[in-house]
C-alpha atoms as a PDB file:
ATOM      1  CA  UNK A   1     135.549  98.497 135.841  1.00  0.00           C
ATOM      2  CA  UNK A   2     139.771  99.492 135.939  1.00  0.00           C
ATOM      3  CA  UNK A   3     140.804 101.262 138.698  1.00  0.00           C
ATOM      4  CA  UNK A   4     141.556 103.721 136.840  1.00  0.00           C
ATOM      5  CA  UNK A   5     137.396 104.303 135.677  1.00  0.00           C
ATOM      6  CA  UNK A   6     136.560 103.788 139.250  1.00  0.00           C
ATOM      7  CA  UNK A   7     139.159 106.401 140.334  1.00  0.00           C
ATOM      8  CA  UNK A   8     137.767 108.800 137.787  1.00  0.00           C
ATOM      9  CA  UNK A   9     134.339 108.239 138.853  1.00  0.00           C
ATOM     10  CA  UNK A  10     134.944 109.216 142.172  1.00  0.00           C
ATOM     11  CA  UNK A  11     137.301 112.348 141.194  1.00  0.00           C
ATOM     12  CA  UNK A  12     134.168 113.472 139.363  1.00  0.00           C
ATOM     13  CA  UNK A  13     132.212 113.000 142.741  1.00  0.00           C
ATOM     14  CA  UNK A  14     134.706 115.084 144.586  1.00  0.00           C
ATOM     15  CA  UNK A  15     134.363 117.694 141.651  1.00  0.00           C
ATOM     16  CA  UNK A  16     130.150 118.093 141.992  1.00  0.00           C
ATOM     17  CA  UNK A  17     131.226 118.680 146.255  1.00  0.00           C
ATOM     18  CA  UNK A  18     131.428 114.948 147.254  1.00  0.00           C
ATOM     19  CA  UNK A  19     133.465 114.951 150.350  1.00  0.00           C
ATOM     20  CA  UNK A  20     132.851 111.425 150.836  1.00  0.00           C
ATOM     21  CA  UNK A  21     134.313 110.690 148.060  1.00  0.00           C
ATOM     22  CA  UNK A  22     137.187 112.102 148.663  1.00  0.00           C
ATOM     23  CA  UNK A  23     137.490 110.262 151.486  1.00  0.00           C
ATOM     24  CA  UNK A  24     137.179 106.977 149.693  1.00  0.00           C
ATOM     25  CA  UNK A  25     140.393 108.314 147.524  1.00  0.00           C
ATOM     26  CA  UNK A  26     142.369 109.127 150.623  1.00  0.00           C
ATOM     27  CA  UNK A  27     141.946 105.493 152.147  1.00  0.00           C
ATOM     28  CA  UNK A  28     142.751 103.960 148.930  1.00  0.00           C
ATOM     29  CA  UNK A  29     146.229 105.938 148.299  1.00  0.00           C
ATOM     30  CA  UNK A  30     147.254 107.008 151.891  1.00  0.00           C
ATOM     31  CA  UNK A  31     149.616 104.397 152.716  1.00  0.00           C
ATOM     32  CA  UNK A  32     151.226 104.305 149.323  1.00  0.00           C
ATOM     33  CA  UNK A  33     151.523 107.962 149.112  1.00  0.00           C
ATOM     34  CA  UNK A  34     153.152 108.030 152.795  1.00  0.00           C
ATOM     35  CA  UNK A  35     155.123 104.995 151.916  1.00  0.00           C
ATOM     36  CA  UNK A  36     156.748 106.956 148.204  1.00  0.00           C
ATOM     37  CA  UNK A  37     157.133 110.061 150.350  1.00  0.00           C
ATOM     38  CA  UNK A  38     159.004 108.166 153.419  1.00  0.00           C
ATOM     39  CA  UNK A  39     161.306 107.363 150.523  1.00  0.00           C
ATOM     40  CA  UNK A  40     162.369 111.515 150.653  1.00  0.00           C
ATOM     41  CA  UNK A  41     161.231 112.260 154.027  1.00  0.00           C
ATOM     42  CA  UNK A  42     163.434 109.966 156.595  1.00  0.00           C
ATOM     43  CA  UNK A  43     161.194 111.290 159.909  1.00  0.00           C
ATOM     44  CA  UNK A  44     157.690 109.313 159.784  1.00  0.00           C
ATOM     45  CA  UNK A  45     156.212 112.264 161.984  1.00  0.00           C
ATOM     46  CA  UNK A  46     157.118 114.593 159.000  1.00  0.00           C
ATOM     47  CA  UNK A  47     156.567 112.072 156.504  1.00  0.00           C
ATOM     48  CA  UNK A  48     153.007 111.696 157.836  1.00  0.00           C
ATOM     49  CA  UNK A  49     152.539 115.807 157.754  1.00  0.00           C
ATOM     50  CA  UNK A  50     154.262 115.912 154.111  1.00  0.00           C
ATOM     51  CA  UNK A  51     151.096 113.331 153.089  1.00  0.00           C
ATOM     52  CA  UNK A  52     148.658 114.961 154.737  1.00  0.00           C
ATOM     53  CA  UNK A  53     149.698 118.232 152.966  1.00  0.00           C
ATOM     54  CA  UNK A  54     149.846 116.095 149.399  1.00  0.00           C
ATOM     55  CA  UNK A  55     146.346 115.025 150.080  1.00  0.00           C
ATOM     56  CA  UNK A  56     145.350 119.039 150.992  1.00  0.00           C
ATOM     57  CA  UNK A  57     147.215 119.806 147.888  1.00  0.00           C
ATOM     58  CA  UNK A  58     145.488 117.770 145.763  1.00  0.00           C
ATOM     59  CA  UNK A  59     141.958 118.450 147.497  1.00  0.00           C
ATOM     60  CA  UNK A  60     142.368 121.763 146.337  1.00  0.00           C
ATOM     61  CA  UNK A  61     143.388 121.582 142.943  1.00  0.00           C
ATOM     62  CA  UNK A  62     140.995 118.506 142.152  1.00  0.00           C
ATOM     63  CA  UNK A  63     138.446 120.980 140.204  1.00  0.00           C
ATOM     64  CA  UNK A  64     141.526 121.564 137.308  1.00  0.00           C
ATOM     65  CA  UNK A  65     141.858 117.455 137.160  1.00  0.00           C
ATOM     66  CA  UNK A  66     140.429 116.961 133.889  1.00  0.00           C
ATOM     67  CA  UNK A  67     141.935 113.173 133.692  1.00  0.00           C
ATOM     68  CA  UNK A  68     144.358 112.937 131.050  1.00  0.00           C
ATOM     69  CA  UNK A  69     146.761 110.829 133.002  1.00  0.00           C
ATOM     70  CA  UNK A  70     145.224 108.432 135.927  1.00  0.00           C
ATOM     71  CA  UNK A  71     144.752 109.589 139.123  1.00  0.00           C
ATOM     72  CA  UNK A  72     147.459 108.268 141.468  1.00  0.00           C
ATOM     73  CA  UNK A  73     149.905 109.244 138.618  1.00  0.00           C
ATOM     74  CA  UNK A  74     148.540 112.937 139.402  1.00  0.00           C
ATOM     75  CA  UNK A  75     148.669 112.243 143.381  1.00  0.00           C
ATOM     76  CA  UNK A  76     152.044 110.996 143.145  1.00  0.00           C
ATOM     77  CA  UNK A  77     153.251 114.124 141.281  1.00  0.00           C
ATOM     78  CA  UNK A  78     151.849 115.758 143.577  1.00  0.00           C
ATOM     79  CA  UNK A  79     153.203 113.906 146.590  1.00  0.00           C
ATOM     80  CA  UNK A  80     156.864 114.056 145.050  1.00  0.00           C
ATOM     81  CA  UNK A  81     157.069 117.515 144.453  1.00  0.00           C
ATOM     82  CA  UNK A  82     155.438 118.532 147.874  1.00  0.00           C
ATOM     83  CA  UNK A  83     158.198 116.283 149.349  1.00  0.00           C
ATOM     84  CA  UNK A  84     160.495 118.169 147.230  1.00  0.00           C
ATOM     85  CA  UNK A  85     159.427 121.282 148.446  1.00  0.00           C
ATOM     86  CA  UNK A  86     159.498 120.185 152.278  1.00  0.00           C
ATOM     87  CA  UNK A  87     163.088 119.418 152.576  1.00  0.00           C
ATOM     88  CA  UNK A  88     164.095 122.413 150.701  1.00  0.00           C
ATOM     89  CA  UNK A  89     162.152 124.292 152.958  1.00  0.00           C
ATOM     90  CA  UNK A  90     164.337 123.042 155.623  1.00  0.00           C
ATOM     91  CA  UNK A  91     167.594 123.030 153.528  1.00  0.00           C
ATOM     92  CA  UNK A  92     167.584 119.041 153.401  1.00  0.00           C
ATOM     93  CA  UNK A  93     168.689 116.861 150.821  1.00  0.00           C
ATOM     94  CA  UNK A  94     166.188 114.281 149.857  1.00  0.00           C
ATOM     95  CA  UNK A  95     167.345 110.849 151.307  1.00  0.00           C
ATOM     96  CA  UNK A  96     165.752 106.928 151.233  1.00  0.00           C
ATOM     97  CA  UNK A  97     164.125 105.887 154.279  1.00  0.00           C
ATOM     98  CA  UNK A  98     166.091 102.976 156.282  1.00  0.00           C
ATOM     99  CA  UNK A  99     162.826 101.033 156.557  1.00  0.00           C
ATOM    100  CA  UNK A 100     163.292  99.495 153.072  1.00  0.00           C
ATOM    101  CA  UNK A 101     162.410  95.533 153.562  1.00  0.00           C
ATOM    102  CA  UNK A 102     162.281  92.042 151.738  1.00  0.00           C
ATOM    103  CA  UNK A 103     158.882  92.420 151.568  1.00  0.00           C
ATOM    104  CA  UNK A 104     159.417  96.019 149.726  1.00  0.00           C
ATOM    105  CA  UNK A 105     161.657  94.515 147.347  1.00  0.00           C
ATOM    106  CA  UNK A 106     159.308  91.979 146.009  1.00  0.00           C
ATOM    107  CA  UNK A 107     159.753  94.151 142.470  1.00  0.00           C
ATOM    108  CA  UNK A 108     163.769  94.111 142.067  1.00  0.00           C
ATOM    109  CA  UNK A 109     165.156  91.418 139.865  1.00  0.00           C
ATOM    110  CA  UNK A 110     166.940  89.536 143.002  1.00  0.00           C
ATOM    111  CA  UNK A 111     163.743  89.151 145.272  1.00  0.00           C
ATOM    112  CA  UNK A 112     163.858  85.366 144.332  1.00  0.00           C
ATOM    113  CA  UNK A 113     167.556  85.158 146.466  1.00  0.00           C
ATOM    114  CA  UNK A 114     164.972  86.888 149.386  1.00  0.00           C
ATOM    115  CA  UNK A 115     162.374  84.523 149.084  1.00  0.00           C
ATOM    116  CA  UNK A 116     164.681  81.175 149.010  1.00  0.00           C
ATOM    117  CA  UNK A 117     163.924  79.116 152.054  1.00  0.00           C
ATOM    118  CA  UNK A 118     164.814  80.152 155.586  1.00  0.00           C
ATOM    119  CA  UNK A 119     167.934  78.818 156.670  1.00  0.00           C
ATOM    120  CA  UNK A 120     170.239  80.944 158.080  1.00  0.00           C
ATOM    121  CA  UNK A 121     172.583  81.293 155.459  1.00  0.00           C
ATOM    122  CA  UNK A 122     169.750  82.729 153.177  1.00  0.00           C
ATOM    123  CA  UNK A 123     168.422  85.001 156.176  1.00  0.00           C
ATOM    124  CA  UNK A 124     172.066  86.366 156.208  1.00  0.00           C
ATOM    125  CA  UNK A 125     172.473  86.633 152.470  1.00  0.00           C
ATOM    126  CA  UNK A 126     169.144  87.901 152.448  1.00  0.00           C
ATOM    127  CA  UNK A 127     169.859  90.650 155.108  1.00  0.00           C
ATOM    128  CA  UNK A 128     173.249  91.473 153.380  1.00  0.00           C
ATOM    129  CA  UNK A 129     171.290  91.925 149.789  1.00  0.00           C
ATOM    130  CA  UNK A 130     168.368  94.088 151.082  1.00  0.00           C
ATOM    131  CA  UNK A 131     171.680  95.671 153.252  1.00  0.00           C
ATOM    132  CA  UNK A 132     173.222  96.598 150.097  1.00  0.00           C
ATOM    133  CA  UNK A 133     170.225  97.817 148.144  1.00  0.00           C
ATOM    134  CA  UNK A 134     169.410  99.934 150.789  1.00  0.00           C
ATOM    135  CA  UNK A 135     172.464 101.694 150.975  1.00  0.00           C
ATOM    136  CA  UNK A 136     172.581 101.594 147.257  1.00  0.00           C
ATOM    137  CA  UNK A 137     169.618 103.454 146.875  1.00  0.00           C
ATOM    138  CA  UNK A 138     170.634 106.341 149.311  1.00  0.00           C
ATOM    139  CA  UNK A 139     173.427 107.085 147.549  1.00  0.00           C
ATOM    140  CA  UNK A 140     172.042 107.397 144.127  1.00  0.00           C
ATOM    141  CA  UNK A 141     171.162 110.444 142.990  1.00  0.00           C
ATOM    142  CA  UNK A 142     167.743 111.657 143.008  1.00  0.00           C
ATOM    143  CA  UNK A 143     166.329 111.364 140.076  1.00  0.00           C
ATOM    144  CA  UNK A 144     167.872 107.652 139.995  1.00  0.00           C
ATOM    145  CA  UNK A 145     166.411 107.112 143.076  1.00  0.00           C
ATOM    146  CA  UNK A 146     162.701 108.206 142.583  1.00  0.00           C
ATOM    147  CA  UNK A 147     162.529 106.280 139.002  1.00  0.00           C
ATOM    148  CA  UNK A 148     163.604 103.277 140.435  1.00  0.00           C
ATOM    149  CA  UNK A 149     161.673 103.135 143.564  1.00  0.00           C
ATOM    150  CA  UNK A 150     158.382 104.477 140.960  1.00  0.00           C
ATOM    151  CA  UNK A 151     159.272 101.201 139.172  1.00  0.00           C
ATOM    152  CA  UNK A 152     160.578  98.556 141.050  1.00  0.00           C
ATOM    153  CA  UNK A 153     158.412  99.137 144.332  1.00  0.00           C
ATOM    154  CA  UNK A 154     155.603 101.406 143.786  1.00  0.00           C
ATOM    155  CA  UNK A 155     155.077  99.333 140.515  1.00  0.00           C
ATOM    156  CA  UNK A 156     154.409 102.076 138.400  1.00  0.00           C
ATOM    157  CA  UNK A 157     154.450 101.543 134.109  1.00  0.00           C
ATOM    158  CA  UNK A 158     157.228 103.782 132.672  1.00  0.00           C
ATOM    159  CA  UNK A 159     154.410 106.177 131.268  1.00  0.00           C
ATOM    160  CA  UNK A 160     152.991 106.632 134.570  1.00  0.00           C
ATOM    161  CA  UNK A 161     156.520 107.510 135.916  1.00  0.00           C
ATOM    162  CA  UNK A 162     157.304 109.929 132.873  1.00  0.00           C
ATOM    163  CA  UNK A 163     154.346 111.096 133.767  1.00  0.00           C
ATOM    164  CA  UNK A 164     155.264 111.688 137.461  1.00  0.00           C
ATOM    165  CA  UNK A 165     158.519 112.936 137.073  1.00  0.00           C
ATOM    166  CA  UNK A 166     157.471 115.413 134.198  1.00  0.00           C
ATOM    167  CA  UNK A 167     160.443 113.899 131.683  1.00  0.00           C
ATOM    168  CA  UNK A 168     160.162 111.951 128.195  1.00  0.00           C
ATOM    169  CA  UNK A 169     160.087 107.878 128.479  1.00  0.00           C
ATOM    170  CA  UNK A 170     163.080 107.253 127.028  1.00  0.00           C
ATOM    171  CA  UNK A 171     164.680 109.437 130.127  1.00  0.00           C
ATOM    172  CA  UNK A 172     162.965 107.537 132.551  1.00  0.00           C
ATOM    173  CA  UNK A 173     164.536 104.128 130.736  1.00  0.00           C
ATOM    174  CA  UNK A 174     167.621 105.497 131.266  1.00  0.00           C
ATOM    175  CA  UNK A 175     167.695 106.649 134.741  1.00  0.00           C
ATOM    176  CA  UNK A 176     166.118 103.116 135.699  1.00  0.00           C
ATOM    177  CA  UNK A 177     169.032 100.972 133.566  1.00  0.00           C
ATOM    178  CA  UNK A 178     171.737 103.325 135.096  1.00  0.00           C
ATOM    179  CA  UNK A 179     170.363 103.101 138.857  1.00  0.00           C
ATOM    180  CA  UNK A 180     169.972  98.893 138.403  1.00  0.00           C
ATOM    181  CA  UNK A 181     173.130  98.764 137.207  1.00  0.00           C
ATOM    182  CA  UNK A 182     174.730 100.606 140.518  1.00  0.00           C
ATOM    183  CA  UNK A 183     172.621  98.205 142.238  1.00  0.00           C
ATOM    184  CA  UNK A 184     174.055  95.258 140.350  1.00  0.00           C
ATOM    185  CA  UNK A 185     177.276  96.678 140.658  1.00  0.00           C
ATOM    186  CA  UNK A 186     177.086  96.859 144.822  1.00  0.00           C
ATOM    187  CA  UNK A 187     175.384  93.387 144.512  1.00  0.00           C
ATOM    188  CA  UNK A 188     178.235  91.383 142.664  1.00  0.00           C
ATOM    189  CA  UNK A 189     181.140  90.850 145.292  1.00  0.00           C
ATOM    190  CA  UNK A 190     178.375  89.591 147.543  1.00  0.00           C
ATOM    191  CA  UNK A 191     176.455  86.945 144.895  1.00  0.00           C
ATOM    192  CA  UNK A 192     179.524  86.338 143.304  1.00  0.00           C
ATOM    193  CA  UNK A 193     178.579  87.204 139.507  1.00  0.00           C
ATOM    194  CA  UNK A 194     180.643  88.535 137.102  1.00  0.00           C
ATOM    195  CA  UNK A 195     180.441  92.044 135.437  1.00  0.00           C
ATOM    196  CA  UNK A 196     178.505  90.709 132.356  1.00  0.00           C
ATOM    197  CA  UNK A 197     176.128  89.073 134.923  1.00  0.00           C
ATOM    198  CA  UNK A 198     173.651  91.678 136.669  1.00  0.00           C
ATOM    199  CA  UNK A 199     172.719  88.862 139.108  1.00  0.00           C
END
């Protein structure tokens, strides 16, 4: 059974008054929910509160889920726009959380140059690239930023994110190219590649 069916099954639980199940939902999705909203939220006390409230949301409109898209592509719409909605609240622009890691960057095209064996020249030139992405990614705009980290680290398919960010694939294709490419850009003096060469 796909995630997805087991997901389902359990929404349907939650939907005949299955707490329990709900629950079971919660556990799976929490820390990927907290860790896609940490990306908007820089505080992890509010970041923790913005999830919780996600997960409230989502409680309560659970009856109107009728399944058409899976259900962490729903919870993550959710999650994004409640983050949204948080830091306009408080007159904040949405910004990348500083606790981006190699681990975190298993997706991006360059992980290999983070996984190369520990020496100290690769822990630097590892520290530099994760360095750059990092600031990289807080200065792109938004809706660079979310489709890329939707991608690249939460690992969704570009459906799911189209899905998530409520805009047609071929949008999502382009905001991912164009935010890569001002990563690759950033990355270049420091690998020493040329501009035809993304890595």
């Amino acid at each position: 059974m796909s995630d997805k069916e087991v997901d389902q099954q359990l929404v349907e639980r939650v939907q005949r008054g299955d707490k329990h199940a709900f629950n079971l939902l919660v556990s799976k999705y929490q820390r990927r929910l907290g860790r896609l909203i940490s990306r908007f939220v820089r505080d992890s006390a509010e970041a923790e509160d913005v999830t919780q409230d996600a997960f409230i949301k989502a409680y309560r409109a659970l009856p109107g889920f009728r399944g058409e898209s899976a259900f962490y592509t729903w919870l993550y719409r959710i999650g994004i726009n409640t983050a949204k909605n948080h830091l306009m609240a408080n007159k904040r622009r949405p910004i990348t959380n500083s606790d981006f890691d190699a681990e975190e960057s298993e997706g991006f095209e360059e992980a290999s140059l983070l996984r190369e064996v520990s020496t100290p020249e690769n822990e630097l030139m590892s520290k530099q690239v994760v360095d750059v992405v990092q600031a990289t990614l807080q200065q792109l705009p938004e809706d660079l930023r979310s489709a890329l980290t939707l991608r690249e680290i939460e690992g969704l398919s570009y459906e799911e994110i189209a899905e998530v960010m409520n805009c047609p694939i071929g949008t999502v294709r382009s905001r991912i190219f164009r935010a890569r490419e001002a990563v690759a850009e950033k990355l270049r003096p420091l690998l020493e590649t040329s501009k035809g060469n993304r890595w």
